[in-house]
C-alpha atoms as a PDB file:
ATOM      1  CA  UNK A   1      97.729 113.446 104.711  1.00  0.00           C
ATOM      2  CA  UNK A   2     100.034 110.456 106.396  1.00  0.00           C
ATOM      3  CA  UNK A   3      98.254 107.077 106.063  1.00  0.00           C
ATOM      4  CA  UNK A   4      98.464 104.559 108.782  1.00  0.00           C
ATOM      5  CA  UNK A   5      97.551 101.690 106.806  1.00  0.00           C
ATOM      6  CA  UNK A   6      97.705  97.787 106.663  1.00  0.00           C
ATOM      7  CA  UNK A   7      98.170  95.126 103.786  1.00  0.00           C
ATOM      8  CA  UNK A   8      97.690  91.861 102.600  1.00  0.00           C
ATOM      9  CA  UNK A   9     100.979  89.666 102.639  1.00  0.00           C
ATOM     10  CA  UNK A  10      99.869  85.802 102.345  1.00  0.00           C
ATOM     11  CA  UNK A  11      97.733  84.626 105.541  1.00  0.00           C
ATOM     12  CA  UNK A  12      98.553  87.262 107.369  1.00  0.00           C
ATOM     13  CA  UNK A  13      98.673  91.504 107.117  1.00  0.00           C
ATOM     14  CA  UNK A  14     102.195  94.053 107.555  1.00  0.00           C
ATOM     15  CA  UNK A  15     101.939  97.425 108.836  1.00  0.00           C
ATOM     16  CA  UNK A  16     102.967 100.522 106.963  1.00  0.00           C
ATOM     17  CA  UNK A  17     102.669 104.426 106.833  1.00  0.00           C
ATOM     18  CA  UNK A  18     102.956 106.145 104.290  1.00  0.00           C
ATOM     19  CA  UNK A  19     102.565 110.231 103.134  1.00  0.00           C
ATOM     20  CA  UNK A  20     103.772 112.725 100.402  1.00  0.00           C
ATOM     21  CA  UNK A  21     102.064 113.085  97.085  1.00  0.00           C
ATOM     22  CA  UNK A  22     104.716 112.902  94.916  1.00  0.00           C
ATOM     23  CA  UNK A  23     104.626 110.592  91.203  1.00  0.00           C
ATOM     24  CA  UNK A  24     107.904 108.636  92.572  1.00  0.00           C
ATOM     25  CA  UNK A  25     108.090 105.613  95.391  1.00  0.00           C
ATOM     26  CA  UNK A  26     110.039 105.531  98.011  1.00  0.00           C
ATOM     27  CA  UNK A  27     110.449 102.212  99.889  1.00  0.00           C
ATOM     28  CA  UNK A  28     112.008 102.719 103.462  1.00  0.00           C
ATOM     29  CA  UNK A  29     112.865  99.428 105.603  1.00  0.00           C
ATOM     30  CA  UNK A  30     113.501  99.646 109.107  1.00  0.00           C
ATOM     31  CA  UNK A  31     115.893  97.729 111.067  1.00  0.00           C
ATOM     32  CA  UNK A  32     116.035  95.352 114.210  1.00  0.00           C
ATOM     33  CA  UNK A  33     114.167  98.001 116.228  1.00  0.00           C
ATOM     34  CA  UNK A  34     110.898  97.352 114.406  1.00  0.00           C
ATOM     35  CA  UNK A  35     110.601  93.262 116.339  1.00  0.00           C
ATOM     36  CA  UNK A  36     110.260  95.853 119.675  1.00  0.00           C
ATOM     37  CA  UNK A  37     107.712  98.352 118.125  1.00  0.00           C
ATOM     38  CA  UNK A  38     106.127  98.341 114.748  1.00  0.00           C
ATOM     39  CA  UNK A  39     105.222 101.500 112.644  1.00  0.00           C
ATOM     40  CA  UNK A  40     101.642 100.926 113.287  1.00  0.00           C
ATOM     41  CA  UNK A  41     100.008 104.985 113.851  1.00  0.00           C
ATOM     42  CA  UNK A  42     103.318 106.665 113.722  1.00  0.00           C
ATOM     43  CA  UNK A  43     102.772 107.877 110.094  1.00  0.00           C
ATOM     44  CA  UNK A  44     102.631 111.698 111.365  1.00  0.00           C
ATOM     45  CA  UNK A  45     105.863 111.372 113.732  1.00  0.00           C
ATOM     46  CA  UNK A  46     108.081 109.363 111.052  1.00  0.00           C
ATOM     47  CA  UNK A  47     106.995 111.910 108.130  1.00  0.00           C
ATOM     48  CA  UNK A  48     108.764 114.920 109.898  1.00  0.00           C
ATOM     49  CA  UNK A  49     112.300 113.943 108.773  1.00  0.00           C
ATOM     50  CA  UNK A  50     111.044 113.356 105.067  1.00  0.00           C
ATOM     51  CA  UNK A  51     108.983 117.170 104.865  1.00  0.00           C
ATOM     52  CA  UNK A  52     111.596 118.053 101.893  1.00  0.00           C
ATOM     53  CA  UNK A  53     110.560 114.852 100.359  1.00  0.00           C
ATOM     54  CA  UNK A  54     106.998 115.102 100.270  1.00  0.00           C
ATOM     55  CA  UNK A  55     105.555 116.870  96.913  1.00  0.00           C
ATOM     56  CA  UNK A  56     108.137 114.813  94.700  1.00  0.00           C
ATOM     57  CA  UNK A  57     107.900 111.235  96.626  1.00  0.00           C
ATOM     58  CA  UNK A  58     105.192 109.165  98.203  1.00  0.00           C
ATOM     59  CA  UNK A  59     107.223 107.406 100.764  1.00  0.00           C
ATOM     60  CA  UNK A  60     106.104 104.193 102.266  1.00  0.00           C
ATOM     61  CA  UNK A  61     107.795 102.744 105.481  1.00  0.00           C
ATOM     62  CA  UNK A  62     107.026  99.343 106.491  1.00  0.00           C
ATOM     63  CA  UNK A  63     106.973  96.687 109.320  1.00  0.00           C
ATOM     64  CA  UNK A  64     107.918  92.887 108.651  1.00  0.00           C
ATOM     65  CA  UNK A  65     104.677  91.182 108.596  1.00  0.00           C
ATOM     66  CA  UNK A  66     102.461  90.725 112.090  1.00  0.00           C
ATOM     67  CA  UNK A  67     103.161  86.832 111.760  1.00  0.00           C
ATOM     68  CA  UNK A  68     106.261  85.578 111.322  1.00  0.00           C
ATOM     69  CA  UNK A  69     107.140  81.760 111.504  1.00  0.00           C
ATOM     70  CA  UNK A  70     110.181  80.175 113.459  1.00  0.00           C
ATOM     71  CA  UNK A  71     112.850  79.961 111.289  1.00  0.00           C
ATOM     72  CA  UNK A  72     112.077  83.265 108.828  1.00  0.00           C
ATOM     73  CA  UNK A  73     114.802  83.942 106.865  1.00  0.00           C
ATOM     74  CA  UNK A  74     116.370  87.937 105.701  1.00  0.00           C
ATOM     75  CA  UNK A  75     115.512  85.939 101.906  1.00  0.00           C
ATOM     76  CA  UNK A  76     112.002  85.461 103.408  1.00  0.00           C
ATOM     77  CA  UNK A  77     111.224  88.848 104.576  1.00  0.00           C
ATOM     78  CA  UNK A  78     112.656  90.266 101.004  1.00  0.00           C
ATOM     79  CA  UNK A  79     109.632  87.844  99.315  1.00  0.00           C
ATOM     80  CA  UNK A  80     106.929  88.757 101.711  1.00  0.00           C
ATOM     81  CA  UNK A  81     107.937  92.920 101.478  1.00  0.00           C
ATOM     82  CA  UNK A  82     108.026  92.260  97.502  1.00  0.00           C
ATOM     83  CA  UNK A  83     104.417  91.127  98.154  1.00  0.00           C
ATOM     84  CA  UNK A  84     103.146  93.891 100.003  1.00  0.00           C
ATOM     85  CA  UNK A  85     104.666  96.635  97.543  1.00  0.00           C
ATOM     86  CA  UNK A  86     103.005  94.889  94.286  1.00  0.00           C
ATOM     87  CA  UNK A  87      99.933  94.475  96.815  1.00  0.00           C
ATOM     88  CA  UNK A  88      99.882  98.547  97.076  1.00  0.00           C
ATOM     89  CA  UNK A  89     100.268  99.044  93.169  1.00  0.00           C
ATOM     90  CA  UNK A  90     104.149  99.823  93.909  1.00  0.00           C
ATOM     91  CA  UNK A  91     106.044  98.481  90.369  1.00  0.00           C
ATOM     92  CA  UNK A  92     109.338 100.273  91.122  1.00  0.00           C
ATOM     93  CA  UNK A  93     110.476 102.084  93.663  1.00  0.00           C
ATOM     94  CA  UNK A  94     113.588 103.593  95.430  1.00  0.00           C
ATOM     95  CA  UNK A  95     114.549 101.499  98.505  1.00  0.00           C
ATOM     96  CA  UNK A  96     116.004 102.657 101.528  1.00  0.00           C
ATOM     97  CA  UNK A  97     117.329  99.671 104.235  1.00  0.00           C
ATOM     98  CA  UNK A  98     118.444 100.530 107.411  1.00  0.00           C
ATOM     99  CA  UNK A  99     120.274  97.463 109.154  1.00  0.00           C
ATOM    100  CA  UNK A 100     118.264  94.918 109.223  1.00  0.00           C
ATOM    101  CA  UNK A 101     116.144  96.971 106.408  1.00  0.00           C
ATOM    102  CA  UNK A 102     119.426  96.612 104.491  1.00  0.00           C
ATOM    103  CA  UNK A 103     119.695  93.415 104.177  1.00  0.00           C
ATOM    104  CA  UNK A 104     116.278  92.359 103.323  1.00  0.00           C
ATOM    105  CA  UNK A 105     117.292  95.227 100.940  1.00  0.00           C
ATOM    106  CA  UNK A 106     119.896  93.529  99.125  1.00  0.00           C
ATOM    107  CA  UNK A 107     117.368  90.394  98.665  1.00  0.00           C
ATOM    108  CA  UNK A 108     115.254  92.572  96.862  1.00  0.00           C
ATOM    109  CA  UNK A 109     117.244  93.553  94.777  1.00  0.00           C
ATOM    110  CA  UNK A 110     119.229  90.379  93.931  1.00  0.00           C
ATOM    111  CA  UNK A 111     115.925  88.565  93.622  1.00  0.00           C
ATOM    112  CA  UNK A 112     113.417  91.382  92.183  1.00  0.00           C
ATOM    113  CA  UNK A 113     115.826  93.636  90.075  1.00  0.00           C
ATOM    114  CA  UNK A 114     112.977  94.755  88.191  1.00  0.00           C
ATOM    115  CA  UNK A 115     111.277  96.228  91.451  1.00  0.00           C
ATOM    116  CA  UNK A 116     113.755  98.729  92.245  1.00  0.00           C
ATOM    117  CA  UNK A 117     115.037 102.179  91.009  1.00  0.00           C
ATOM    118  CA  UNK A 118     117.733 102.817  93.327  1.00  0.00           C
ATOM    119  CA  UNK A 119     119.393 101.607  96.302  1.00  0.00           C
ATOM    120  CA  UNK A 120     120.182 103.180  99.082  1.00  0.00           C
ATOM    121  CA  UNK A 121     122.040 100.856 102.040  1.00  0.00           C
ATOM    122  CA  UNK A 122     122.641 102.399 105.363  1.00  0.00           C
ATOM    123  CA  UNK A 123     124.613 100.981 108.341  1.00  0.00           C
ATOM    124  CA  UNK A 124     125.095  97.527 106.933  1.00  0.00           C
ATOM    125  CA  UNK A 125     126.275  94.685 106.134  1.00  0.00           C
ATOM    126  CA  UNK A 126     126.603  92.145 103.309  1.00  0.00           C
ATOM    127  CA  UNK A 127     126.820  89.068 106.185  1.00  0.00           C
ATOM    128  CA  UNK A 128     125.868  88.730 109.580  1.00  0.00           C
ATOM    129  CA  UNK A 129     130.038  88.853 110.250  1.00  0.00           C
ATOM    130  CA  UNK A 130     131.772  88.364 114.357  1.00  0.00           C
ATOM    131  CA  UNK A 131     130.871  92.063 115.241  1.00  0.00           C
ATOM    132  CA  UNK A 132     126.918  91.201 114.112  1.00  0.00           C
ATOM    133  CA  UNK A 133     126.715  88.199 116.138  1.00  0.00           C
ATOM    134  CA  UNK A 134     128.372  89.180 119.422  1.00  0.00           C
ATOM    135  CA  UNK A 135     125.773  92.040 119.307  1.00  0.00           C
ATOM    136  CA  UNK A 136     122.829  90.407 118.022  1.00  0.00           C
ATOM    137  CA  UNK A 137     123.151  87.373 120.117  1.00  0.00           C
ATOM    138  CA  UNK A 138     124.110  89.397 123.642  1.00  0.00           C
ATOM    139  CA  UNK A 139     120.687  91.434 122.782  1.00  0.00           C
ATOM    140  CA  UNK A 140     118.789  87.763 122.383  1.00  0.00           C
ATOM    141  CA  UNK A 141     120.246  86.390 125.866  1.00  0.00           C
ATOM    142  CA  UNK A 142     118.571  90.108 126.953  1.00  0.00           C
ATOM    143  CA  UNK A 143     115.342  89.386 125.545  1.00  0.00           C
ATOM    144  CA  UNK A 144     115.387  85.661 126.301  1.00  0.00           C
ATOM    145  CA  UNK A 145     115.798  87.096 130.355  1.00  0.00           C
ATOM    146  CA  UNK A 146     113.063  89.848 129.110  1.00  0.00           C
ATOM    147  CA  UNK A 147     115.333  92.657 130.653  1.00  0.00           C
ATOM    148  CA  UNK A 148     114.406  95.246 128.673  1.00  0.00           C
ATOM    149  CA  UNK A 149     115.809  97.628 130.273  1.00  0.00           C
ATOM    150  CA  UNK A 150     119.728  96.051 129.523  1.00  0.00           C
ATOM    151  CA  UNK A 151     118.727  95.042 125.922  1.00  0.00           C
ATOM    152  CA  UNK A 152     117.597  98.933 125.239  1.00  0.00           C
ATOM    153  CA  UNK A 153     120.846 100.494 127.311  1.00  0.00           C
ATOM    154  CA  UNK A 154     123.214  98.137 125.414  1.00  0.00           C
ATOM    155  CA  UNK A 155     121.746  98.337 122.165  1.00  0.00           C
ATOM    156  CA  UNK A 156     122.033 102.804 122.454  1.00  0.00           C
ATOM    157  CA  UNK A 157     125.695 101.991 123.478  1.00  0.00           C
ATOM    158  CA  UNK A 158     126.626 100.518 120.444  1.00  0.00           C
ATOM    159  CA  UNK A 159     124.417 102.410 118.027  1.00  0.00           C
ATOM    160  CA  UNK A 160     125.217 105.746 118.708  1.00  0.00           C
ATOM    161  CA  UNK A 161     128.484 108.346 119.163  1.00  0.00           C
ATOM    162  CA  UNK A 162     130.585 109.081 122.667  1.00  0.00           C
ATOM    163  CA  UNK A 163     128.747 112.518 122.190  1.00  0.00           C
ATOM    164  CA  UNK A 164     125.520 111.448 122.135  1.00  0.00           C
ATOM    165  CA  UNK A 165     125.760 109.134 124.597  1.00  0.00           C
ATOM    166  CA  UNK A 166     127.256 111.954 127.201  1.00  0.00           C
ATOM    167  CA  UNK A 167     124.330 113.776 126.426  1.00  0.00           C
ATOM    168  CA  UNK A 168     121.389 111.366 126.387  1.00  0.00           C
ATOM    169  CA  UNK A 169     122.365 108.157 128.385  1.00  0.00           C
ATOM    170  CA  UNK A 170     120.868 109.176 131.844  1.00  0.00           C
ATOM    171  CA  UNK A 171     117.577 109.029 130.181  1.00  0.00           C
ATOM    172  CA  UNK A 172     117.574 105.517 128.663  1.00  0.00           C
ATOM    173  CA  UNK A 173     116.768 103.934 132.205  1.00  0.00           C
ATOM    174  CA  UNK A 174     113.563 106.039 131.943  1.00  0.00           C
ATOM    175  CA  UNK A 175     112.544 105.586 128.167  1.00  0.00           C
ATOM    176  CA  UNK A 176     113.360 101.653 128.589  1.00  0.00           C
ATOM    177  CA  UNK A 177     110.413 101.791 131.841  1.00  0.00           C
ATOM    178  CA  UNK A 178     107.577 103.337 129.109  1.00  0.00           C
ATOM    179  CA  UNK A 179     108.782 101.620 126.132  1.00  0.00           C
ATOM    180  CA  UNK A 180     108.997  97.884 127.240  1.00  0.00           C
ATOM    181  CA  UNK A 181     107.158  95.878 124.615  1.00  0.00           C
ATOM    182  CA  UNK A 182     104.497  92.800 126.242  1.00  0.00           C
ATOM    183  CA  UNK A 183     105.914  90.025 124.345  1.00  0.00           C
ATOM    184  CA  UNK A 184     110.149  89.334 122.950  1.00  0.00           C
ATOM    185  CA  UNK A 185     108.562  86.712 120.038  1.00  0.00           C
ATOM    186  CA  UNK A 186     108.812  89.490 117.555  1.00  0.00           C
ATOM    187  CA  UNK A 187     112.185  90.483 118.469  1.00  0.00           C
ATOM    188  CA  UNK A 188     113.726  87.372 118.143  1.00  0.00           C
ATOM    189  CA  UNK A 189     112.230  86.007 114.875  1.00  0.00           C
ATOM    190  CA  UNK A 190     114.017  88.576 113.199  1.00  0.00           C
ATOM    191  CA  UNK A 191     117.307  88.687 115.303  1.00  0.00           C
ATOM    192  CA  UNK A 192     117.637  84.867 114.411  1.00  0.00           C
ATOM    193  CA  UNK A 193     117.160  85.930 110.839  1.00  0.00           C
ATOM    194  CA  UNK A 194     119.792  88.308 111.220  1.00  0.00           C
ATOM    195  CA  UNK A 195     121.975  85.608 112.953  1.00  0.00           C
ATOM    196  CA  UNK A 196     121.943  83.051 109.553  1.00  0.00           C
ATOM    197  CA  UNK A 197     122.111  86.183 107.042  1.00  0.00           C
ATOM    198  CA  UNK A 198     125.185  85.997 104.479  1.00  0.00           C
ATOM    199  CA  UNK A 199     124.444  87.192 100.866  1.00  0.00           C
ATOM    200  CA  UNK A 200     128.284  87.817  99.757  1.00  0.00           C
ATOM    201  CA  UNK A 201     127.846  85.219  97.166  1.00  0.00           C
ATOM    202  CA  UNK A 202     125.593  87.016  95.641  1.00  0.00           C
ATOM    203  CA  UNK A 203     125.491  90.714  95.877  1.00  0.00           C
ATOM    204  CA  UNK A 204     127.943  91.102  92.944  1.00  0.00           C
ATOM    205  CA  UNK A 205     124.268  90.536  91.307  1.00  0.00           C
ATOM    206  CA  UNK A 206     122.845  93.821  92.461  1.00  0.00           C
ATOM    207  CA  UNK A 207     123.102  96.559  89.439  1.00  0.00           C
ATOM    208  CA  UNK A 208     120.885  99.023  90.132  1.00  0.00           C
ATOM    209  CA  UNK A 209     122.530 102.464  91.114  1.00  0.00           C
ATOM    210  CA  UNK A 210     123.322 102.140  94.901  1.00  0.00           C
ATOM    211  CA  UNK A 211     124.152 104.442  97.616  1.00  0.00           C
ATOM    212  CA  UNK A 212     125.848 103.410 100.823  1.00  0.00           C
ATOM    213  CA  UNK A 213     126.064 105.060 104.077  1.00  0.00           C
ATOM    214  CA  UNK A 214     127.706 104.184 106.960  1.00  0.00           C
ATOM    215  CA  UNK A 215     129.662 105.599 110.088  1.00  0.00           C
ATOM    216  CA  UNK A 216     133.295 104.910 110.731  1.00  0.00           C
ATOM    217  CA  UNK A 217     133.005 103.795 114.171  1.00  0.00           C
ATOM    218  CA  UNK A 218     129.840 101.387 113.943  1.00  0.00           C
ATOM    219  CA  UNK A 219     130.013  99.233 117.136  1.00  0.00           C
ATOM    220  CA  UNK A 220     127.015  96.938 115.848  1.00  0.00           C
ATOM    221  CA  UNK A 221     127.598  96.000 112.223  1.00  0.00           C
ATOM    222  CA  UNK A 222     131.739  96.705 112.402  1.00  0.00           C
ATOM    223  CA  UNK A 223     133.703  98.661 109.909  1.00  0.00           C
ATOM    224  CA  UNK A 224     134.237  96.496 107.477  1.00  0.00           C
ATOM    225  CA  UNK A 225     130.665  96.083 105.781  1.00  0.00           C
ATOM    226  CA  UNK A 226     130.079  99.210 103.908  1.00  0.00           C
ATOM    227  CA  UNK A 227     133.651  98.525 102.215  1.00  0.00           C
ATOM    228  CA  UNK A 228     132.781  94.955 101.219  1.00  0.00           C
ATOM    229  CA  UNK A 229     129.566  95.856 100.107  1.00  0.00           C
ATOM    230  CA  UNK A 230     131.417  99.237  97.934  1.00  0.00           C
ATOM    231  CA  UNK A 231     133.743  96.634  96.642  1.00  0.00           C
ATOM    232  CA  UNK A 232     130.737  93.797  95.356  1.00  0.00           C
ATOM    233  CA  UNK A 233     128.654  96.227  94.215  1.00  0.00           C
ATOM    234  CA  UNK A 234     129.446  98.188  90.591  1.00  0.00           C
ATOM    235  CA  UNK A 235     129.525 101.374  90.200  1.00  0.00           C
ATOM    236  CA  UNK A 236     128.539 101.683  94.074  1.00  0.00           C
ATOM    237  CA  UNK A 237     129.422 104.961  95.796  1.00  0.00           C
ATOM    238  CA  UNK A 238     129.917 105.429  99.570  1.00  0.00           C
ATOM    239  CA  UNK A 239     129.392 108.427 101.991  1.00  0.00           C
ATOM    240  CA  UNK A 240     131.092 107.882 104.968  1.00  0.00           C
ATOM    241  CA  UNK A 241     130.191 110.116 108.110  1.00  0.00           C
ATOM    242  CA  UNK A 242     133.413 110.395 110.277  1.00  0.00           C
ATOM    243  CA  UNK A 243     133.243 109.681 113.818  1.00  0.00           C
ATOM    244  CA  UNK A 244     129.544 108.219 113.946  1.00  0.00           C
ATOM    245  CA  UNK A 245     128.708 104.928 114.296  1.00  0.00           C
ATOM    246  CA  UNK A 246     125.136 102.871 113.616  1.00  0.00           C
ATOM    247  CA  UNK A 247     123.161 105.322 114.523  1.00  0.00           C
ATOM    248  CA  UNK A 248     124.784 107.544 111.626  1.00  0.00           C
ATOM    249  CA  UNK A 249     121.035 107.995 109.975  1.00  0.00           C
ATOM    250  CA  UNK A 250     119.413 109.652 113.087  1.00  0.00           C
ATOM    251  CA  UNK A 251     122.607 111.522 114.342  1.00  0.00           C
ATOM    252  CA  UNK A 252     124.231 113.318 111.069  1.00  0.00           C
ATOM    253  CA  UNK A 253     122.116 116.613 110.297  1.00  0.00           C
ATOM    254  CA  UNK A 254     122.128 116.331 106.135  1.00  0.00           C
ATOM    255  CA  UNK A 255     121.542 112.373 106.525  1.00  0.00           C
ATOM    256  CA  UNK A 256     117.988 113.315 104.172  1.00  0.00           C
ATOM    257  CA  UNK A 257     119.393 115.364 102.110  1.00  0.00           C
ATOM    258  CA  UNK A 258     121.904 113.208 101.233  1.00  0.00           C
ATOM    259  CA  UNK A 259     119.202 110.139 100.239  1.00  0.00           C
ATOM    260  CA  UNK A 260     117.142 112.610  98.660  1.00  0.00           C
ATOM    261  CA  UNK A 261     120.228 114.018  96.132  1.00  0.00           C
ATOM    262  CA  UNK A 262     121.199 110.966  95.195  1.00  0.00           C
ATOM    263  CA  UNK A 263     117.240 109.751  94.599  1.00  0.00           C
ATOM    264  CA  UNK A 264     117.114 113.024  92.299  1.00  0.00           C
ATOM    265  CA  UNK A 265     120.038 112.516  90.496  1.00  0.00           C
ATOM    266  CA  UNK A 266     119.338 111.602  86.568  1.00  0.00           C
END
C-alpha cells in the first residue's frame, strides 16, 4: 500500500512517499522540480514506474524539508535528508539523485559513506559549471517576475529531446495555467543552492559502487558532467542514452530497468 507520509527533520517536517515491501531501501531524490511541487499525496502516481521494483525494494522518495532557511546549502540538504532516513529506521540504503537529487547525492555519500549501498547519479553534475548557471539563473529571473508560465516552457526546452518537444510542446501553455505554484520561496532556496554547489574537490572520496546516467545532449547540466564525475569516481560506470538530454530518466523506455540491474547486481 503507497504511504504518503511526513517526518521529523530538526524544527521542522519533509515530505515523502514511499511503497513496495521489499527487505532492501531504496532512497530516490528528486531534482529542482520538487521547490515548484513537493511529493506530498503522489505516493500512488510516482509508484507506477517502480511496479518491477516493489516485492524486492521499499522505495522511499523524498521532498527537501517544508522550511528551508536563506542561504541552504546542496551540503545542507545532504545533512537534513541523512536525518530523515535514520529518522525512518533507514541504516543503508541505495540512493538514486536526479539533478538536483544528485548532488545532494554526492554529499551523502562523501559525508555519510556508511549510509549508502549504491549510487546511482542521473543527469548531473559534480559543480554547478557555465551551462548550470545560465539555466538556473534565467529560471530565477522567471520566478523572481513569477511568470510561470516562461519558467515551465523554458525549463521543458532544455530538459527534454527535439522529439519530444514536437510532440508535446503545444500543451505546456496549458499544463503551466493548472500547475502554477502560490508562492516562488521554495523554488529559489534551492536554485540558489544549486547556484554555489561545487564538490569536485571532493568526490574522488565517494567509493561506494556508483552508476551514472546521463543523455548526450543535456541542455541544462551540459555534457561534460557525467564524464568528470566517471573520471573522479573509482570504479564508476556510465550508461549513456544517445540523443536525449536531461530529461533522459522520464524519456528512455528501460531507464528502471537499468537502476534496478545494477541495484541487483552482487
Amino acid at each position: 500500500m503507497p504511504i504518503n507520509g511526513s517526518v521529523s527533520v530538526l524544527d521542522t517536517e519533509m515530505y515523502y512517499v514511499s511503497f513496495g515491501k521489499g527487505k532492501k531501501d531504496l532512497v530516490v531524490l528528486p531534482g529542482l522540480s520538487d521547490g515548484l511541487t513537493t511529493v506530498k499525496g503522489k505516493a500512488k502516481i510516482l509508484s507506477i514506474p517502480y511496479r518491477k521494483y516493489l516485492d524486492e525494494y521499499t522505495v522511499y522518495m523524498f521532498s527537501r524539508k517544508n522550511d528551508m532557511p536563506e542561504g541552504y546549502s546542496i551540503r545542507d540538504m545532504a545533512r537534513d535528508q541523512v536525518i530523515a532516513m535514520k529518522n525512518l529506521g533507514i541504516e543503508k540504503a541505495d540512493l538514486m539523485g536526479v539533478s538536483q537529487g544528485g548532488m545532494i547525492s554526492q554529499y551523502i555519500a562523501i559525508d555519510y559513506p556508511e549510509m549508502i549501498d549504491k549510487l546511482i547519479l542521473v543527469v548531473t553534475a559534480p559543480y554547478a559549471n557555465e551551462t548550470v548557471k545560465t539555466g538556473v539563473g534565467n529560471w530565477m529571473e522567471k520566478a523572481e517576475k513569477g511568470d510561470y508560465k516562461a519558467l515551465m516552457i523554458d525549463t521543458a526546452e532544455k530538459m527534454y529531446s527535439d522529439e519530444f518537444l514536437d510532440k508535446n510542446r503545444r500543451y505546456f501553455p496549458i499544463v503551466a495555467r493548472f500547475t502554477k505554484p502560490k508562492s516562488f520561496d521554495r523554488f529559489l532556496v534551492n536554485a540558489n543552492a544549486i547556484m554555489g554547489f561545487d564538490a569536485r574537490e571532493e568526490i574522488s572520496r565517494i567509493v561506494c559502487p556508483t552508476l551514472i546516467i546521463a543523455g548526450d545532449n543535456d541542455r541544462t547540466v551540459g555534457n561534460e558532467g557525467y564524464k568528470e564525475l566517471n573520471q573522479a569516481i573509482a570504479d564508476s560506470r556510465l550508461h549513456i542514452y544517445k540523443g536525449l538530454g536531461h530529461g533522459a530518466f522520464e524519456e528512455a523506455k528501460d531507464f528502471y530497468d537499468v537502476v534496478l540491474n545494477f541495484c541487483n547486481e552482487d
